[in-house]
C-alpha atoms as a PDB file:
ATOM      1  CA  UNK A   1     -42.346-123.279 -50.572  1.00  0.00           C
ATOM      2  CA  UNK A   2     -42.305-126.890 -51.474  1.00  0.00           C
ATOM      3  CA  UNK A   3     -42.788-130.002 -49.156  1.00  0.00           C
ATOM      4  CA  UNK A   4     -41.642-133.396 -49.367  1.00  0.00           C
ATOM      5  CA  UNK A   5     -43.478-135.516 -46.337  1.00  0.00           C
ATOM      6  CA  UNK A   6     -43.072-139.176 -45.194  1.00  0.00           C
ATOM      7  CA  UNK A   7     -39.414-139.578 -45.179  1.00  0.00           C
ATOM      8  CA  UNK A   8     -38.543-142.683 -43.096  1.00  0.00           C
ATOM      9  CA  UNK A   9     -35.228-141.439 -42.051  1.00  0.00           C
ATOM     10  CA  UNK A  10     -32.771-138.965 -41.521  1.00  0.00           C
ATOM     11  CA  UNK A  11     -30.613-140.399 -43.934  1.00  0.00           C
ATOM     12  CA  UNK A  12     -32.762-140.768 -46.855  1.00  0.00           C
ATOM     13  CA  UNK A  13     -33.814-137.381 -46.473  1.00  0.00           C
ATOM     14  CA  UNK A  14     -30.304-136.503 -46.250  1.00  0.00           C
ATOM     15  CA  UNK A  15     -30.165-138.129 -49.983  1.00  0.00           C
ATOM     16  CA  UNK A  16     -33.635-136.198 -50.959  1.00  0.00           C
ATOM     17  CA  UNK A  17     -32.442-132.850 -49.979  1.00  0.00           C
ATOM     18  CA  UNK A  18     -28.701-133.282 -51.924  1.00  0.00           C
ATOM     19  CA  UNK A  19     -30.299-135.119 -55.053  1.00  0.00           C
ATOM     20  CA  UNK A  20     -32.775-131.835 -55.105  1.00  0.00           C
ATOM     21  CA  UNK A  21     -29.909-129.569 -55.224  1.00  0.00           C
ATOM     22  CA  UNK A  22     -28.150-131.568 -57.790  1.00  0.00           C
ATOM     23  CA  UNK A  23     -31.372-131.286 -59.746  1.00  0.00           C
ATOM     24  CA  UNK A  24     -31.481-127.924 -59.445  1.00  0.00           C
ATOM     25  CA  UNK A  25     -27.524-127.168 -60.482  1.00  0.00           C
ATOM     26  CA  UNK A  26     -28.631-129.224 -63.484  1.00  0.00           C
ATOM     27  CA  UNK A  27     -31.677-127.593 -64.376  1.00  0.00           C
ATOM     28  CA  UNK A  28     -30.393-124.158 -63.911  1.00  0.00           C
ATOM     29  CA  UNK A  29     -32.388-122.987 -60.684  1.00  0.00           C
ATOM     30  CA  UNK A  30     -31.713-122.048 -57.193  1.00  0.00           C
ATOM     31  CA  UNK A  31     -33.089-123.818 -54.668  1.00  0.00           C
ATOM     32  CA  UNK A  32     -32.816-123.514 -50.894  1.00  0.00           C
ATOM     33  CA  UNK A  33     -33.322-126.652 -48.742  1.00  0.00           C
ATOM     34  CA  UNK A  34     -31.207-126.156 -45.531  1.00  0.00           C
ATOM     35  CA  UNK A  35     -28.436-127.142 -43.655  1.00  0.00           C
ATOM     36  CA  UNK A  36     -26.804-130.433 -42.989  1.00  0.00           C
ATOM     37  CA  UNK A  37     -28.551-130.567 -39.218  1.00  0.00           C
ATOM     38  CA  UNK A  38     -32.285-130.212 -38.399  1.00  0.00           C
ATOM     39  CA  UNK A  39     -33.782-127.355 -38.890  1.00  0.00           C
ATOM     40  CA  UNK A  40     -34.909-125.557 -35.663  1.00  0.00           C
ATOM     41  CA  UNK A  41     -37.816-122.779 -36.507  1.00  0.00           C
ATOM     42  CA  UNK A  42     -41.000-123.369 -38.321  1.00  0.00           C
ATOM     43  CA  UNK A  43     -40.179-121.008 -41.308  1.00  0.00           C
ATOM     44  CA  UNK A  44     -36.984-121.905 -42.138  1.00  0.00           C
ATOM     45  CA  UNK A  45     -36.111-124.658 -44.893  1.00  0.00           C
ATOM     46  CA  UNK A  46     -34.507-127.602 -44.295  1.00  0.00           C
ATOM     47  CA  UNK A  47     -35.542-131.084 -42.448  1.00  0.00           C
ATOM     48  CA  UNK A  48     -37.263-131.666 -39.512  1.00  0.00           C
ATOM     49  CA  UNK A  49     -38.971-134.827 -37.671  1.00  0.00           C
ATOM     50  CA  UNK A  50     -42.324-135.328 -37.587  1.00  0.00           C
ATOM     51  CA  UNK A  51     -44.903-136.490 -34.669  1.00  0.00           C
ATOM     52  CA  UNK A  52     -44.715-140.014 -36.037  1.00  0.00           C
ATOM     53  CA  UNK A  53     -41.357-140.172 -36.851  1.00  0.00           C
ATOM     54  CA  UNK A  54     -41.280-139.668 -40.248  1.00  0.00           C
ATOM     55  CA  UNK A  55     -39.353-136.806 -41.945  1.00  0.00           C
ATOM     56  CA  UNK A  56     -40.125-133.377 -43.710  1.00  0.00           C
ATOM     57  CA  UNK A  57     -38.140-131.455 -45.825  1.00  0.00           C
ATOM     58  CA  UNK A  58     -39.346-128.127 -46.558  1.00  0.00           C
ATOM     59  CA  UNK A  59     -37.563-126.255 -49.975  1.00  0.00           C
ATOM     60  CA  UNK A  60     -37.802-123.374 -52.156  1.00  0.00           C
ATOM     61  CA  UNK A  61     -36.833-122.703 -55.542  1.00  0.00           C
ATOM     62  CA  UNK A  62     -36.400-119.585 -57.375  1.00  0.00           C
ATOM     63  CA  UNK A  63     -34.653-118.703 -61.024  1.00  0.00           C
ATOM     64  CA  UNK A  64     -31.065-117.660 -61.315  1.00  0.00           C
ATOM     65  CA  UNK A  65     -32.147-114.346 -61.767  1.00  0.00           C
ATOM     66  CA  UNK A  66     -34.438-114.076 -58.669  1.00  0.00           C
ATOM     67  CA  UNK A  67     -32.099-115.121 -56.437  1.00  0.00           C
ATOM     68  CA  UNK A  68     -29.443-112.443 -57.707  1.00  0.00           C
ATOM     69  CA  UNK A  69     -31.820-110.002 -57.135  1.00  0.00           C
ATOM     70  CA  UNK A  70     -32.532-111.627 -53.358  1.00  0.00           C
ATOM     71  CA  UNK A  71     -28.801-111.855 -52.853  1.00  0.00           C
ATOM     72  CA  UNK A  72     -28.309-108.484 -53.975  1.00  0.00           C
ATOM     73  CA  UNK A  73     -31.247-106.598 -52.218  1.00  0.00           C
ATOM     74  CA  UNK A  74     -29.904-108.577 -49.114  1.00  0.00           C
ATOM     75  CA  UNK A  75     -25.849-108.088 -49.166  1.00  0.00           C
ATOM     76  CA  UNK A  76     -25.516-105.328 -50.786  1.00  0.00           C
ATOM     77  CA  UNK A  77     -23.704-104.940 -54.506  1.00  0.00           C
ATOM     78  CA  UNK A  78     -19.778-105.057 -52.631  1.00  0.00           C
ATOM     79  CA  UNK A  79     -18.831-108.705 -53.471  1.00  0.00           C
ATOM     80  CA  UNK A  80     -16.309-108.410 -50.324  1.00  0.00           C
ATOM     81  CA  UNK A  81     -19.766-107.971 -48.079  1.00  0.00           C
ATOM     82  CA  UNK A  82     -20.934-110.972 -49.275  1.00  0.00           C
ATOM     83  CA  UNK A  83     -20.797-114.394 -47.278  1.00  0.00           C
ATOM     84  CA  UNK A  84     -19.160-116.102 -50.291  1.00  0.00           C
ATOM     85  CA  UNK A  85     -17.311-113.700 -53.409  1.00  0.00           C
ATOM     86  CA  UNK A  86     -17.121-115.927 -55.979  1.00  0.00           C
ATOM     87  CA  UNK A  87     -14.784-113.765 -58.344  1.00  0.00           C
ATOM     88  CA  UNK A  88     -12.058-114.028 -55.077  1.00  0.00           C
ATOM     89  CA  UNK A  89      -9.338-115.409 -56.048  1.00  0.00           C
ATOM     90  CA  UNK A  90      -8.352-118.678 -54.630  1.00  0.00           C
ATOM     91  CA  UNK A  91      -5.332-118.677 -51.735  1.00  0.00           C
ATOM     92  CA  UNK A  92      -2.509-121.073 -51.922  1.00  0.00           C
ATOM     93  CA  UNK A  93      -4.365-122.965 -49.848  1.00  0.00           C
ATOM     94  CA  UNK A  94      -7.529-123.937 -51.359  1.00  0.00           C
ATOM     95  CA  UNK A  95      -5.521-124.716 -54.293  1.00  0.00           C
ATOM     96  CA  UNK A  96      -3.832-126.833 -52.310  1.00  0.00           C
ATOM     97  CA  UNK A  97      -6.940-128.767 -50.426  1.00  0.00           C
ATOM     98  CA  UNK A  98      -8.237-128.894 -54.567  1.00  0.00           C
ATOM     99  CA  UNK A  99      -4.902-131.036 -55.853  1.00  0.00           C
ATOM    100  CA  UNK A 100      -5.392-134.732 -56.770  1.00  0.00           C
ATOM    101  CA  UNK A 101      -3.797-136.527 -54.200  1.00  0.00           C
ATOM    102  CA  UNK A 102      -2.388-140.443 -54.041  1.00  0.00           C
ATOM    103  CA  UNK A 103      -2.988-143.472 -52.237  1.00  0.00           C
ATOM    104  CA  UNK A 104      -1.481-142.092 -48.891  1.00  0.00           C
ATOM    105  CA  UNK A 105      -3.732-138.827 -48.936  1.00  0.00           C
ATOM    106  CA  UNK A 106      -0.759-136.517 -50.388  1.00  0.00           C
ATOM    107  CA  UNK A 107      -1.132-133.737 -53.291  1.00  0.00           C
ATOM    108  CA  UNK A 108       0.210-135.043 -56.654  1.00  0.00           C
ATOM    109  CA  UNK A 109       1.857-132.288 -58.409  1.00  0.00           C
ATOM    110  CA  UNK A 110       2.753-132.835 -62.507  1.00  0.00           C
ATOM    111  CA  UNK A 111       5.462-131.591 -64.110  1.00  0.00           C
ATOM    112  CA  UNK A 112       4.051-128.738 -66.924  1.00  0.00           C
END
């Protein structure tokens, strides 16, 4: 577990916490550093607000292949168990909410 202390606000470590991921998509790791909101207990990672107002982020980061084996020890080897199966074919409708759309907010659709 990694910590990053001192934050001055919520919104910067808002920027900390997705720039880490980002870093870590790059790079080629996992990395777990919470939800959106603050985290709540003492062992799990995310954010949280210190004493003096500052803010804490608290992270992990594993290899690819350590966090398969987590994932797998955890879920179970049937990808339709799993919280996310991502060799599921898309529905209609995340196609859909993927489509370029224009200057009114509507899907653009090209002739093939």
């Amino acid at each position: 577990m990694l910590i990053y202390r001192g934050v001055e606000d919520i919104e910067r470590a808002q920027t900390i916490r997705r720039g880490l991921y980002r870093c870590a998509g790059h790079r080629g790791i996992t990395m777990e550093g919470g939800r959106v909101a603050l985290a709540s207990d003492d062992d799990e990672m995310g954010i949280r607000r210190e004493r003096d107002g500052t803010y804490t982020l608290k992270y992990r980061v594993w290899t690819k292949a350590q966090a398969r084996k987590a994932h797998l020890a955890k879920y179970g080897s049937d990808r339709s168990a799993w919280p996310y199966d991502p060799r599921r074919p898309a529905t209609a409708e995340e196609r859909e909410s993927w489509s370029n759309r224009n200057e009114l907010g509507q899907p653009v659709h090209h002739d093939a």
